[in-house]
C-alpha atoms as a PDB file:
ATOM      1  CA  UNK A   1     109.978 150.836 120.127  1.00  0.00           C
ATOM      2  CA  UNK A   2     106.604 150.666 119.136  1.00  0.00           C
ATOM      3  CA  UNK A   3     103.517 150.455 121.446  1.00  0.00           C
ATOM      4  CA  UNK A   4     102.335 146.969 121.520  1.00  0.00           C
ATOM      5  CA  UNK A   5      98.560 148.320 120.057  1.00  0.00           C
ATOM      6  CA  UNK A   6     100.175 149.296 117.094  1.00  0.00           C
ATOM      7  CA  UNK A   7     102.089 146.306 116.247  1.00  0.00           C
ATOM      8  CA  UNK A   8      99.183 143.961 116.463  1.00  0.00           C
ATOM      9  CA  UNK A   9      97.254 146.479 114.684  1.00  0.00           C
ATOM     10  CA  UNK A  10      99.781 146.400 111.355  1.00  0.00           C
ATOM     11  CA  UNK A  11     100.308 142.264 112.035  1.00  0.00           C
ATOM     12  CA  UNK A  12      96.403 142.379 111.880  1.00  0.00           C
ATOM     13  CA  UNK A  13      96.032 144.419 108.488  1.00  0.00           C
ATOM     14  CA  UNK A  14      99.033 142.511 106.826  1.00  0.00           C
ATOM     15  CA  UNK A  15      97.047 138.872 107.438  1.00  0.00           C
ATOM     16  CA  UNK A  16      93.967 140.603 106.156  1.00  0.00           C
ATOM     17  CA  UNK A  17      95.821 142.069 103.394  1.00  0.00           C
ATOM     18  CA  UNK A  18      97.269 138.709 102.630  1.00  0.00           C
ATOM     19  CA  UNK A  19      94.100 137.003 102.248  1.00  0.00           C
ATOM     20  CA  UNK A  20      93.171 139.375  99.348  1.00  0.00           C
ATOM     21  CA  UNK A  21      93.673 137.713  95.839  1.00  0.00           C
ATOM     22  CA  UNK A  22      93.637 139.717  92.872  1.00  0.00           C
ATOM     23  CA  UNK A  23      94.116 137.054  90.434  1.00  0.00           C
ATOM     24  CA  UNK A  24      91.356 134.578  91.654  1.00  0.00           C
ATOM     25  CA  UNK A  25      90.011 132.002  88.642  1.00  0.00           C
ATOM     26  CA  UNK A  26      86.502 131.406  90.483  1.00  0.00           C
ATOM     27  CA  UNK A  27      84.389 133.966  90.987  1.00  0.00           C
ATOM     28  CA  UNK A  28      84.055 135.110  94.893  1.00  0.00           C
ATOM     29  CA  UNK A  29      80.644 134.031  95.962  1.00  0.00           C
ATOM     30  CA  UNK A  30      79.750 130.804  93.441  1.00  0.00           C
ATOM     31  CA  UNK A  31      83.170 129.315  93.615  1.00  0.00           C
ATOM     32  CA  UNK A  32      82.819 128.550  89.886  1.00  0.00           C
ATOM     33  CA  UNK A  33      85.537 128.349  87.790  1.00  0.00           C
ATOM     34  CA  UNK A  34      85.714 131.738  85.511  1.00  0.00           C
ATOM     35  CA  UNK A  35      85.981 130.978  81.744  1.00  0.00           C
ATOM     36  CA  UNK A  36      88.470 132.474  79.184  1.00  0.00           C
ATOM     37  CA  UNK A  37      85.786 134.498  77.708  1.00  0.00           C
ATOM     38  CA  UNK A  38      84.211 135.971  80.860  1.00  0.00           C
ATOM     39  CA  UNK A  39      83.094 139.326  80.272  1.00  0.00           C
ATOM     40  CA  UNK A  40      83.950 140.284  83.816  1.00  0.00           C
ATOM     41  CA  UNK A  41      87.638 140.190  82.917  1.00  0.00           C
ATOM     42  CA  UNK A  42      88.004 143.347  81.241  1.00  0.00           C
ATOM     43  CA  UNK A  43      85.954 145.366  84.160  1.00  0.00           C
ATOM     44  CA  UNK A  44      87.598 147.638  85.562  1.00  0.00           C
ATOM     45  CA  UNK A  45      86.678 150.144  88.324  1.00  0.00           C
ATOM     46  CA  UNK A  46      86.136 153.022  85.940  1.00  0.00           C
ATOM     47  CA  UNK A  47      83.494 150.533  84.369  1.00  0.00           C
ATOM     48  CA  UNK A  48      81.567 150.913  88.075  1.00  0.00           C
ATOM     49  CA  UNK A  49      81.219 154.669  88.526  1.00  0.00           C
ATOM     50  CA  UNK A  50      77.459 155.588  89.956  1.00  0.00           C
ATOM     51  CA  UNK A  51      76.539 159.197  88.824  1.00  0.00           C
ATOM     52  CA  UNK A  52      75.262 161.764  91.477  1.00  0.00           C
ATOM     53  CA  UNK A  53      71.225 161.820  91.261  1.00  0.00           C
ATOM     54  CA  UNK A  54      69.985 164.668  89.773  1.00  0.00           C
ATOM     55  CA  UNK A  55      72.286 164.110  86.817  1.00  0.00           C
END
């Protein structure tokens, strides 16, 4: 069986997991309601890369 550590450790990360919505219609911090035409609904996270200085 499993050492106890470990269990609560993986019941831990499945709540926290849980809590994570990917298809939220308000935006995280305001709470407003995000509009059909929202420009931040075709980001993606290739649309966030940060270059290396000296580039």
């Amino acid at each position: 069986m499993l050492n106890k550590p470990i269990v609560a450790l993986m019941m831990a990360a499945a709540v926290l997991l849980s809590a994570c919505e990917k298809d939220s219609e308000t935006y995280p911090v305001s709470g407003e309601q995000c509009g059909p035409e929202d420009p931040v609904k075709t980001l993606d996270a290739a649309d966030c890369d940060i270059l290396p200085a000296g580039i």
